[in-house]
N, C-alpha and C. Protein backbone atom coordinates (compact mmCIF):
# COMPACT_ATOMS: atom_id res chain seq x y z
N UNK A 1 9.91 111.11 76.90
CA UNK A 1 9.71 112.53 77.12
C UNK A 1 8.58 113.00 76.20
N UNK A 2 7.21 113.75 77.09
CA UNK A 2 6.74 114.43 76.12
C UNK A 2 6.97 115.48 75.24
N UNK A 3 6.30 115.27 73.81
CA UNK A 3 6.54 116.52 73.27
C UNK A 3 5.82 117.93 73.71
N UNK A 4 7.08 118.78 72.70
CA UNK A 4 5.90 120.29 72.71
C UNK A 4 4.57 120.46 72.11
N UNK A 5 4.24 119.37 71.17
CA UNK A 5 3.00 119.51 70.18
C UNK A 5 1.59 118.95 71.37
N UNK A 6 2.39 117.77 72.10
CA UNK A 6 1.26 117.16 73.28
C UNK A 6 1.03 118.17 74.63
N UNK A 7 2.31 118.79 75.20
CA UNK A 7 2.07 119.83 75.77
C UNK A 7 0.61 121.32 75.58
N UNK A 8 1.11 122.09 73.99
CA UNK A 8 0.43 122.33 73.79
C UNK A 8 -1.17 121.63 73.90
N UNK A 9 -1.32 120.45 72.94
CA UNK A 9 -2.61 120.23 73.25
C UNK A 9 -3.32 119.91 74.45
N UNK A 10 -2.59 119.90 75.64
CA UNK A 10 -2.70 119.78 76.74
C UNK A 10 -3.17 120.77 77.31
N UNK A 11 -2.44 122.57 77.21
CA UNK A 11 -2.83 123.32 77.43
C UNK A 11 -4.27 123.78 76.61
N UNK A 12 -4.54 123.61 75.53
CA UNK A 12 -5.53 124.35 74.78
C UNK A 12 -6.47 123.68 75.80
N UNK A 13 -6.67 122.25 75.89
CA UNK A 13 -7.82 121.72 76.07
C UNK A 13 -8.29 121.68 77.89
N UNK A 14 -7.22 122.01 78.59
CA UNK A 14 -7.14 122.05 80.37
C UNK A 14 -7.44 123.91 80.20
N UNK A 15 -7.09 124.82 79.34
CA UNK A 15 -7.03 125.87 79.77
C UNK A 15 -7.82 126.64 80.54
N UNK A 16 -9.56 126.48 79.89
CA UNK A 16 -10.48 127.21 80.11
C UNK A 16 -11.16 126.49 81.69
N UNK A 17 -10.67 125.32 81.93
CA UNK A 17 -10.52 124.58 83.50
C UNK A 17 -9.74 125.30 84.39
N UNK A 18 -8.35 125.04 84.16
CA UNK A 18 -7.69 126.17 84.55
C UNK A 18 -7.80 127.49 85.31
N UNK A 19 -8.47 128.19 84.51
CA UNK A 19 -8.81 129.66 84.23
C UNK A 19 -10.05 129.90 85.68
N UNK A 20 -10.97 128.51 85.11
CA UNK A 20 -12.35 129.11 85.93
C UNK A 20 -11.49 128.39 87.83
N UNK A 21 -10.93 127.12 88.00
CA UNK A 21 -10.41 127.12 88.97
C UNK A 21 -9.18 128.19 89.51
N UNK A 22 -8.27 129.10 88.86
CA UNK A 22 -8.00 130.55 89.82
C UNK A 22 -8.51 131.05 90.02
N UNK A 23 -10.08 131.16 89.07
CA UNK A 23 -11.17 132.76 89.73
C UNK A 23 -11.23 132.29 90.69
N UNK A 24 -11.86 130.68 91.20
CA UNK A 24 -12.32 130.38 92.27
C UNK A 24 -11.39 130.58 93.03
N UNK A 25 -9.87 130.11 93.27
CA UNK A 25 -9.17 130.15 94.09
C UNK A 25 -8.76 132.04 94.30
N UNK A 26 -8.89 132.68 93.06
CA UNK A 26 -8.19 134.14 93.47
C UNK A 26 -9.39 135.40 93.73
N UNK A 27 -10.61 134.98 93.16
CA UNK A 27 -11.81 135.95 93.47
C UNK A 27 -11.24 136.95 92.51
N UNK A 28 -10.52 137.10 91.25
CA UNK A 28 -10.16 137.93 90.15
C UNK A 28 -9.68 137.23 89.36
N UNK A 29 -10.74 137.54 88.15
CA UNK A 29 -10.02 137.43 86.55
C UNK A 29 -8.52 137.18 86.35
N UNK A 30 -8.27 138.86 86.99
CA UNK A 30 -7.02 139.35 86.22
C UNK A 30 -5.83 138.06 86.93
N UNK A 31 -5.91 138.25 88.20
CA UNK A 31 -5.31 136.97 89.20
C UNK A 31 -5.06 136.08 88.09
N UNK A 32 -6.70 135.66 88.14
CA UNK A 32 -6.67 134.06 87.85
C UNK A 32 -5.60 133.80 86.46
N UNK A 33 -6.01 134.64 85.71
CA UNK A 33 -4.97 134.47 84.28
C UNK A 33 -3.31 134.30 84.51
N UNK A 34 -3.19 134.99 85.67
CA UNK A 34 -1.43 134.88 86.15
C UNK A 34 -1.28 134.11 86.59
N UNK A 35 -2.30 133.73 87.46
CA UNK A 35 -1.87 132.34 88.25
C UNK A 35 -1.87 130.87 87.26
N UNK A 36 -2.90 130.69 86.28
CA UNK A 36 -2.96 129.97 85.10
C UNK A 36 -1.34 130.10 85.11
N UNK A 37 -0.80 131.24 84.35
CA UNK A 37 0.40 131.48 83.43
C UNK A 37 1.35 131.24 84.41
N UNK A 38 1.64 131.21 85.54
CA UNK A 38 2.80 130.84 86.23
C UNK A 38 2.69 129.25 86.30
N UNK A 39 1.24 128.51 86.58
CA UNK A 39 1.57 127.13 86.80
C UNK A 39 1.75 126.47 85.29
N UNK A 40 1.25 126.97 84.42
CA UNK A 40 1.86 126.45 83.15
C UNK A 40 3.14 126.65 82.60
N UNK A 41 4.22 127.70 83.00
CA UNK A 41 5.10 128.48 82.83
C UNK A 41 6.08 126.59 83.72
N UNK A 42 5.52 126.55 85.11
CA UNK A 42 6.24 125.62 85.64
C UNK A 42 6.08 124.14 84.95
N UNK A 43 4.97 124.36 84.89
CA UNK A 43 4.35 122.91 84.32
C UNK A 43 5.63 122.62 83.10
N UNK A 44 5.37 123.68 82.27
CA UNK A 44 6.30 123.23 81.17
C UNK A 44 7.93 122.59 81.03
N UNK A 45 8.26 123.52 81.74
CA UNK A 45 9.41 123.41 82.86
C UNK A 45 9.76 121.78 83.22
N UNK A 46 8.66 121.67 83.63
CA UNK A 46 8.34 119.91 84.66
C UNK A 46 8.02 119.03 83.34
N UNK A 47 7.53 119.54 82.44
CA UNK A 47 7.01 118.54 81.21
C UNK A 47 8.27 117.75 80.09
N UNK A 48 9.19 119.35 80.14
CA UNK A 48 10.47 118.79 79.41
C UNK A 48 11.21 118.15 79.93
N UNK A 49 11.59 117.93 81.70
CA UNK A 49 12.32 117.57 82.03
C UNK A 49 12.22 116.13 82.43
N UNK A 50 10.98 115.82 82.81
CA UNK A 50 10.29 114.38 83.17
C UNK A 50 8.91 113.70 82.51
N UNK A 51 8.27 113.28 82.61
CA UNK A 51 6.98 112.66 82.58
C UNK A 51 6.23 112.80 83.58
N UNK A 52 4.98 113.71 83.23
CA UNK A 52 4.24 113.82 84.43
C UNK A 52 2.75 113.24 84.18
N UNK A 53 2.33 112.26 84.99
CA UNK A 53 1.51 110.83 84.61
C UNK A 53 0.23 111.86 84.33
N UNK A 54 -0.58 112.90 85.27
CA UNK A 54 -1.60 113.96 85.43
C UNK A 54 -1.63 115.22 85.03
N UNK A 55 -1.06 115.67 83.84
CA UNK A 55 -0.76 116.92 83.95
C UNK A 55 -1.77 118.36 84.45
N UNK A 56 -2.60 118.08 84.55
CA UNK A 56 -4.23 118.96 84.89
C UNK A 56 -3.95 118.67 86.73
N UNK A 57 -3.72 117.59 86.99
CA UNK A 57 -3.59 117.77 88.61
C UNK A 57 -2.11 118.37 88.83
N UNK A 58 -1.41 118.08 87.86
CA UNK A 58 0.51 118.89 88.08
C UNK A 58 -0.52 120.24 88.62
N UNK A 59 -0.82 120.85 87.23
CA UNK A 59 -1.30 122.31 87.04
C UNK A 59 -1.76 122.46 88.05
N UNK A 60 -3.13 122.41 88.76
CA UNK A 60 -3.67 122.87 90.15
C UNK A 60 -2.82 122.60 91.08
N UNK A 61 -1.87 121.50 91.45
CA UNK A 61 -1.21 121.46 92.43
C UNK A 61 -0.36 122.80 92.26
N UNK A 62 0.37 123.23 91.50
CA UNK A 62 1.57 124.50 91.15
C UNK A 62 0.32 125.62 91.15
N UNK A 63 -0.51 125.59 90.97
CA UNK A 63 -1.74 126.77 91.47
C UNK A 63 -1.69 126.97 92.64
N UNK A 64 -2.17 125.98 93.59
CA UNK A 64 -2.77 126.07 94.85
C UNK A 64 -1.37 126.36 95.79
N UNK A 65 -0.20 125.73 95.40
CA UNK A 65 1.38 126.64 95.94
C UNK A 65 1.60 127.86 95.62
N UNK A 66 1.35 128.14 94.35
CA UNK A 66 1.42 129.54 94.04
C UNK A 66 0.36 130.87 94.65
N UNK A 67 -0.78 130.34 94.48
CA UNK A 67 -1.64 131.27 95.21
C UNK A 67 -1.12 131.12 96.58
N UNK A 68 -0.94 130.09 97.33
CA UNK A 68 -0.78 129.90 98.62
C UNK A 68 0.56 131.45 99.37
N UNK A 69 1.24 131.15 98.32
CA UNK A 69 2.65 132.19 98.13
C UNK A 69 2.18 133.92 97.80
N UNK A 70 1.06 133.77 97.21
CA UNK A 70 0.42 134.88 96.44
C UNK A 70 0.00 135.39 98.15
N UNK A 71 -1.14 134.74 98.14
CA UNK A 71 -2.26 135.07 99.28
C UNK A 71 -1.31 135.78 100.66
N UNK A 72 -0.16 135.13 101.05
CA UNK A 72 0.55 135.67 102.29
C UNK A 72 1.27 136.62 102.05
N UNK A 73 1.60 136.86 100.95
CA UNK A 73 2.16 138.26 100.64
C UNK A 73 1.10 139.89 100.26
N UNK A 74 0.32 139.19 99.71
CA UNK A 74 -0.69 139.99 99.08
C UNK A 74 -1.77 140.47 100.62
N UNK A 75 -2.33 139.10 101.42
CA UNK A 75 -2.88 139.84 102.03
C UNK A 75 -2.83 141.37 103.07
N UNK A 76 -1.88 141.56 103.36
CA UNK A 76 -1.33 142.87 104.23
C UNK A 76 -1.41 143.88 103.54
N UNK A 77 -1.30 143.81 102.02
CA UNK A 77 -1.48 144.83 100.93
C UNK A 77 -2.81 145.13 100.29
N UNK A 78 -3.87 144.47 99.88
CA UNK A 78 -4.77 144.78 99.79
C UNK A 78 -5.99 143.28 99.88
N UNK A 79 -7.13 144.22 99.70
CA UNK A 79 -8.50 143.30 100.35
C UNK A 79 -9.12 142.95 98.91
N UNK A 80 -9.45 141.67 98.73
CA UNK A 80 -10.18 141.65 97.68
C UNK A 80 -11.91 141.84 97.79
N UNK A 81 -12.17 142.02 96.87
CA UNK A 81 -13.65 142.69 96.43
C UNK A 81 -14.28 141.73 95.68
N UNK A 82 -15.56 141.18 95.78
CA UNK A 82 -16.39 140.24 94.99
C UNK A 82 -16.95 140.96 94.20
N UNK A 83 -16.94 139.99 92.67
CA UNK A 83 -17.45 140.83 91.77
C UNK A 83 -18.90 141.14 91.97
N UNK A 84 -19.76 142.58 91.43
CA UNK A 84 -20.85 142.88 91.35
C UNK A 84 -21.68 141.99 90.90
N UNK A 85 -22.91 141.59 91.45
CA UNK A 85 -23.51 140.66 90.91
C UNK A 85 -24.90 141.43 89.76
N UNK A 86 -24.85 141.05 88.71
CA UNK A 86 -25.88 141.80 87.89
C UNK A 86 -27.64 141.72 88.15
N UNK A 87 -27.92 142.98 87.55
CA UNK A 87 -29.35 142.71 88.12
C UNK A 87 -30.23 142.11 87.54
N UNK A 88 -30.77 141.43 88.02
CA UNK A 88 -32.21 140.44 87.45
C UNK A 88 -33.73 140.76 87.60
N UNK A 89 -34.28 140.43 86.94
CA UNK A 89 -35.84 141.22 87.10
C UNK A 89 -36.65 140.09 88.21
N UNK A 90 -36.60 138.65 87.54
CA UNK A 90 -37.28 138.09 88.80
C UNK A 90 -36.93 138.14 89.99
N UNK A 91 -37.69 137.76 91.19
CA UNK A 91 -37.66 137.96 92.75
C UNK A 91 -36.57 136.99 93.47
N UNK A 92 -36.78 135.61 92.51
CA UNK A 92 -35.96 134.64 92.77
C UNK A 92 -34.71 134.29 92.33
N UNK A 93 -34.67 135.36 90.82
CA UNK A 93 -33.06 135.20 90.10
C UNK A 93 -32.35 135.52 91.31
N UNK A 94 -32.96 137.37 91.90
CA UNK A 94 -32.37 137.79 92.45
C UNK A 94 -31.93 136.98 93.93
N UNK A 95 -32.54 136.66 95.03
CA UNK A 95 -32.35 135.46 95.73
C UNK A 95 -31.17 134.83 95.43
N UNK A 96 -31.20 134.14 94.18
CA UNK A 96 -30.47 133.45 93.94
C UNK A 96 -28.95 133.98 93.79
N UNK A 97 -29.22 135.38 93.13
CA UNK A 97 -27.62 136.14 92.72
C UNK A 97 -27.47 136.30 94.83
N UNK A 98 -28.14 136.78 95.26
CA UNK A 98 -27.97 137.01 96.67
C UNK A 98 -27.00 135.98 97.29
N UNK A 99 -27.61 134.73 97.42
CA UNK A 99 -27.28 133.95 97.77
C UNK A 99 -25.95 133.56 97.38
N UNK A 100 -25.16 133.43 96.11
CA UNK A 100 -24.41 133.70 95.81
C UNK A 100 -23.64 134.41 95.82
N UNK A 101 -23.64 135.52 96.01
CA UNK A 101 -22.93 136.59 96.24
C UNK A 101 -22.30 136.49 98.24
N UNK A 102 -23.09 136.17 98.37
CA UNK A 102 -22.97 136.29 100.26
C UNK A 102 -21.98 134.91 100.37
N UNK A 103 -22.00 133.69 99.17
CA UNK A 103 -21.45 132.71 99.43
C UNK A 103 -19.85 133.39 99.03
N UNK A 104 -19.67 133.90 97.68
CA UNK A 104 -18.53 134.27 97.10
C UNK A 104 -17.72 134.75 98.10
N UNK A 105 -18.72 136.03 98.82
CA UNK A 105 -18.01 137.14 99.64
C UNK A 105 -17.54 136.29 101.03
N UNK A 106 -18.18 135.22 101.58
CA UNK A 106 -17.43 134.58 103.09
C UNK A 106 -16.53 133.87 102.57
N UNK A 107 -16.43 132.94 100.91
CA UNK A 107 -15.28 132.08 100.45
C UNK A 107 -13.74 133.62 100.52
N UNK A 108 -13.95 134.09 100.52
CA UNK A 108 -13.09 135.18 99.94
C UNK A 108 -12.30 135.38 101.85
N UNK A 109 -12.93 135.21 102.53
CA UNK A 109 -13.15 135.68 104.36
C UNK A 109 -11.95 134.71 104.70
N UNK A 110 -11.98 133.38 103.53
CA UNK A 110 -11.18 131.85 104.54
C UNK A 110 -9.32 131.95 103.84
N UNK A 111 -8.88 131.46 105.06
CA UNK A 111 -7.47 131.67 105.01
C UNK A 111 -7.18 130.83 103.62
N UNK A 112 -5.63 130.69 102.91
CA UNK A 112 -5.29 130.74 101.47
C UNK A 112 -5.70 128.91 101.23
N UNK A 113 -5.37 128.31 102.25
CA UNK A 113 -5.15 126.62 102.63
C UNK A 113 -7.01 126.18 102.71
N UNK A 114 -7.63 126.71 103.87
CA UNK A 114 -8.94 126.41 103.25
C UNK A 114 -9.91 126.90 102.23
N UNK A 115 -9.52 127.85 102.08
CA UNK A 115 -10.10 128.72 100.62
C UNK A 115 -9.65 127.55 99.67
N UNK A 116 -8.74 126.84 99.08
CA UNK A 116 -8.23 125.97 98.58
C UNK A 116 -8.92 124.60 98.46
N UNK A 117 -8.90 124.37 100.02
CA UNK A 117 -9.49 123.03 99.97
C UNK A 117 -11.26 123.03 99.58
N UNK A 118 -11.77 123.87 99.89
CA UNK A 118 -13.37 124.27 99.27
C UNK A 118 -13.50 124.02 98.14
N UNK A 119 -12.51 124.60 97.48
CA UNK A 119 -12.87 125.10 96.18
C UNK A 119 -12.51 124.06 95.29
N UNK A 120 -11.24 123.03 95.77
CA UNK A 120 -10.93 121.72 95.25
C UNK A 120 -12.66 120.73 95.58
N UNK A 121 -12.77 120.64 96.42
CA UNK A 121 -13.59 119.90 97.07
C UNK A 121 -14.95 120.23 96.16
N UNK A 122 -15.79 121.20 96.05
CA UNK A 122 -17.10 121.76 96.07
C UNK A 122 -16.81 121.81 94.56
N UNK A 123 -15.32 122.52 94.25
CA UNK A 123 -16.02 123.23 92.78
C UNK A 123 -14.96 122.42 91.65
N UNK A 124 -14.41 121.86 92.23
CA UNK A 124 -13.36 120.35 91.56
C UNK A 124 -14.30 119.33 91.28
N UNK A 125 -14.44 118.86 92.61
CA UNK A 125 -15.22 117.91 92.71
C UNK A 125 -14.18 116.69 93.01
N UNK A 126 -13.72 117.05 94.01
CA UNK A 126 -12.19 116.36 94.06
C UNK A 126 -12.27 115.46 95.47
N UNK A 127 -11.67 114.10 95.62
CA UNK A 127 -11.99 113.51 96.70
C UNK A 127 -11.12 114.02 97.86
N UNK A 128 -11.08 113.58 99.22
CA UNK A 128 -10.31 113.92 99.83
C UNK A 128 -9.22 113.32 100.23
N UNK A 129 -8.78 112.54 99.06
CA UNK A 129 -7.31 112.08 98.75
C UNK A 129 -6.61 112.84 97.93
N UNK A 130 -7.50 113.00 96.87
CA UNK A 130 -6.97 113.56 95.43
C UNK A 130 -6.72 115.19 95.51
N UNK A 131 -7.47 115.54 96.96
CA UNK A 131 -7.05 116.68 97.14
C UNK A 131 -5.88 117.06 97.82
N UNK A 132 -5.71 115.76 99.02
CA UNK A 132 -4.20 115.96 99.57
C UNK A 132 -3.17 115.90 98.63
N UNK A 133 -3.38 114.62 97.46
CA UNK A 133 -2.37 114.84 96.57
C UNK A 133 -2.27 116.14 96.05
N UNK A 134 -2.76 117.09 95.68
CA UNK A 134 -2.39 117.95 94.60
C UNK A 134 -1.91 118.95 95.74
N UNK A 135 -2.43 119.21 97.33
CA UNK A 135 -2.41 120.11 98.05
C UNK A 135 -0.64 119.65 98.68
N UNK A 136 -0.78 118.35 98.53
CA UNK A 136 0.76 117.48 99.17
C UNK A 136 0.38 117.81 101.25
N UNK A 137 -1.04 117.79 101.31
CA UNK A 137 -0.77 117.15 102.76
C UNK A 137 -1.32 115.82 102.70
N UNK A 138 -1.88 115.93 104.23
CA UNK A 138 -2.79 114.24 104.26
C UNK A 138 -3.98 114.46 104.57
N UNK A 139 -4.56 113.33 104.13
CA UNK A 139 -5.98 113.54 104.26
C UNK A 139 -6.87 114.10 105.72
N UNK A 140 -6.02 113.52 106.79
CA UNK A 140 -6.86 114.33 107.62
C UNK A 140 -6.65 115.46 107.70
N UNK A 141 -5.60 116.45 107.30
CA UNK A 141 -5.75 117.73 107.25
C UNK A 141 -6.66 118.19 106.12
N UNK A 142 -6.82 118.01 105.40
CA UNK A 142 -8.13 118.08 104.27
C UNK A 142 -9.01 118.31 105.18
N UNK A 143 -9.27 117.23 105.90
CA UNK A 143 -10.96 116.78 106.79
C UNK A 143 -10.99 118.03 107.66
N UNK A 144 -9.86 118.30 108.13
CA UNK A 144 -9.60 119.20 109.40
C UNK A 144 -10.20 120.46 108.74
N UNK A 145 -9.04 121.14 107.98
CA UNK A 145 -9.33 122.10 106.91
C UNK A 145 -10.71 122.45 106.60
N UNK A 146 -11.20 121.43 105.88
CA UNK A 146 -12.36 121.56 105.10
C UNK A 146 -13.67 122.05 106.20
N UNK A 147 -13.42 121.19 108.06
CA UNK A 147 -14.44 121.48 108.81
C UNK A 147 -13.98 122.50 109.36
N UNK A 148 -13.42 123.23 109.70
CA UNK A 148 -12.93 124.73 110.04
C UNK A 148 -13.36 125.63 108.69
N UNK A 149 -13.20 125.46 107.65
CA UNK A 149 -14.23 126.20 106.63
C UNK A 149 -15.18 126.23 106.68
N UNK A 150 -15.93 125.03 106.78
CA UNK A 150 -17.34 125.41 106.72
C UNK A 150 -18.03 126.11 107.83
N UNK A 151 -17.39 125.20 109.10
CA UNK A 151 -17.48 126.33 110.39
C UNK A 151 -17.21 127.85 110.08
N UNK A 152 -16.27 128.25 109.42
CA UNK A 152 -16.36 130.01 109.19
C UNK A 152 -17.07 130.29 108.23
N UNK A 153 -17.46 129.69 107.20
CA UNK A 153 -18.54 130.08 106.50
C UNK A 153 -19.70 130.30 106.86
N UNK A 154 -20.44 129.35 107.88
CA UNK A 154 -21.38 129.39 108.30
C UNK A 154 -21.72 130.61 109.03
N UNK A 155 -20.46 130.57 109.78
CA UNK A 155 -20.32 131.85 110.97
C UNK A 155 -20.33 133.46 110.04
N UNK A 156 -19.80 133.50 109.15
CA UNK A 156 -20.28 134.73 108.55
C UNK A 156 -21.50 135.02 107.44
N UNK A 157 -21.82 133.60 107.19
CA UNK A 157 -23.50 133.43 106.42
C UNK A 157 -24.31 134.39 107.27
N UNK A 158 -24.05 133.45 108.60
CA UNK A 158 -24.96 133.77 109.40
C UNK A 158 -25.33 135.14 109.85
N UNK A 159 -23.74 135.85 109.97
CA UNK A 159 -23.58 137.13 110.31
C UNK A 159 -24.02 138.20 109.24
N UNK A 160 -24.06 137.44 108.03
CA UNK A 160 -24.35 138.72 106.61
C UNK A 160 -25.85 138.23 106.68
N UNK A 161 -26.40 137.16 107.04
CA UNK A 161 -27.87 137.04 107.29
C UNK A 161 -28.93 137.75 108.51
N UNK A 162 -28.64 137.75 109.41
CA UNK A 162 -28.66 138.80 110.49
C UNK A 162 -28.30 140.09 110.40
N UNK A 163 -27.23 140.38 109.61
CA UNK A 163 -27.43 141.98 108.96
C UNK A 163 -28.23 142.73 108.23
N UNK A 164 -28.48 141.77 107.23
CA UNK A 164 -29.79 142.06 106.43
C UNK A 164 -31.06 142.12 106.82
N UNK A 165 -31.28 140.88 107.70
CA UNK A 165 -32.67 140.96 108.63
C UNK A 165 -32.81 142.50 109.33
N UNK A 166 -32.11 143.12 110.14
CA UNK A 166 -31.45 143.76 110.81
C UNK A 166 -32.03 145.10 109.59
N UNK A 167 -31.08 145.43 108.51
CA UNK A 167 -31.18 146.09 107.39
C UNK A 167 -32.64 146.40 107.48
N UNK A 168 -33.24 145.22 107.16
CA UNK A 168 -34.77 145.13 106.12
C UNK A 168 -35.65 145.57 107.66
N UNK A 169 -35.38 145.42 108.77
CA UNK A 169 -36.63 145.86 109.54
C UNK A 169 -36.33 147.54 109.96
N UNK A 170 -35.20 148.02 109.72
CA UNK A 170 -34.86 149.25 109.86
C UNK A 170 -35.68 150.23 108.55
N UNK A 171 -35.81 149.15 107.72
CA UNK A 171 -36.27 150.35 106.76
C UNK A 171 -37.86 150.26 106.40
N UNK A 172 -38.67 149.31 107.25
CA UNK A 172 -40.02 149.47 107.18
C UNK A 172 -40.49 150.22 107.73
């Protein structure tokens, strides 16, 4: 059985991982910190009672259930909002915050399961095994998943790209 002293150092050093994978998965800070604190809350839970060989994949797996639980309750109640992106003086920072921003705002568009698998995938860097493990399906639903995301991503790139075009010739 592990201890509480390895636990802890477990958390100090996974935390700030943690943290930046709920923004991704919750599109809020405030989220992300709860969602952190519930899968560590379980984790711990799971740590005293057994041996858990991964504890950083325990953690995201009890994330990606928890948001999953979050997201179907929450969505009917309110819409989330991408954070403001700050302003930059060059032509191309800005581009770049653009670009970003239009990516944040369609990740935010995809249901709780592929919002998930993206963000394991792209911003993990996670294979598409290692993602069924932590997600607990199988890999071809990953594959499935993952190409129905990008398909709606694309589809509203495209659509916030054509708006803007759209935008920018209206105002010459």
């Amino acid at each position: 059985m592990a201890s509480d002293e390895e636990f802890a150092d477990f958390v100090a050093a996974a935390l700030p991982r943690l943290l930046r994978f709920g923004h991704m998965l919750t599109g809020n800070p405030a989220a992300a910190e709860d969602l952190v604190q519930t899968a560590l809350a379980r984790s711990w839970r799971a740590w005293r009672l057994r041996s858990i060989d991964d504890p950083q994949a325990y953690a995201r797996k009890v994330m990606v259930n928890s948001y999953a639980t979050w997201y179907r309750r929450a969505r009917e109640r309110e819409t989330l909002a991408a954070p403001a992106a700050e302003a930059v003086a060059a032509e191309d920072d800005v581009r770049q915050v653009d670009d970003r921003d239009a990516m944040w705002r369609a990740l935010l568009t995809l249901p709780a399961r592929q919002r998930a698998v993206m963000v394991l995938r792209y911003y993990e860097e996670l294979s598409e095994m290692e993602i069924a493990a932590v997600m607990g399906i199988s890999p071809g639903t990953v594959k499935s998943q993952a190409a129905r995301a990008l398909r709606r991503l694309a589809e509203v790139l495209t659509a916030t790209d054509a708006m803007h075009a759209a935008n920018g010739a209206s105002h010459e």
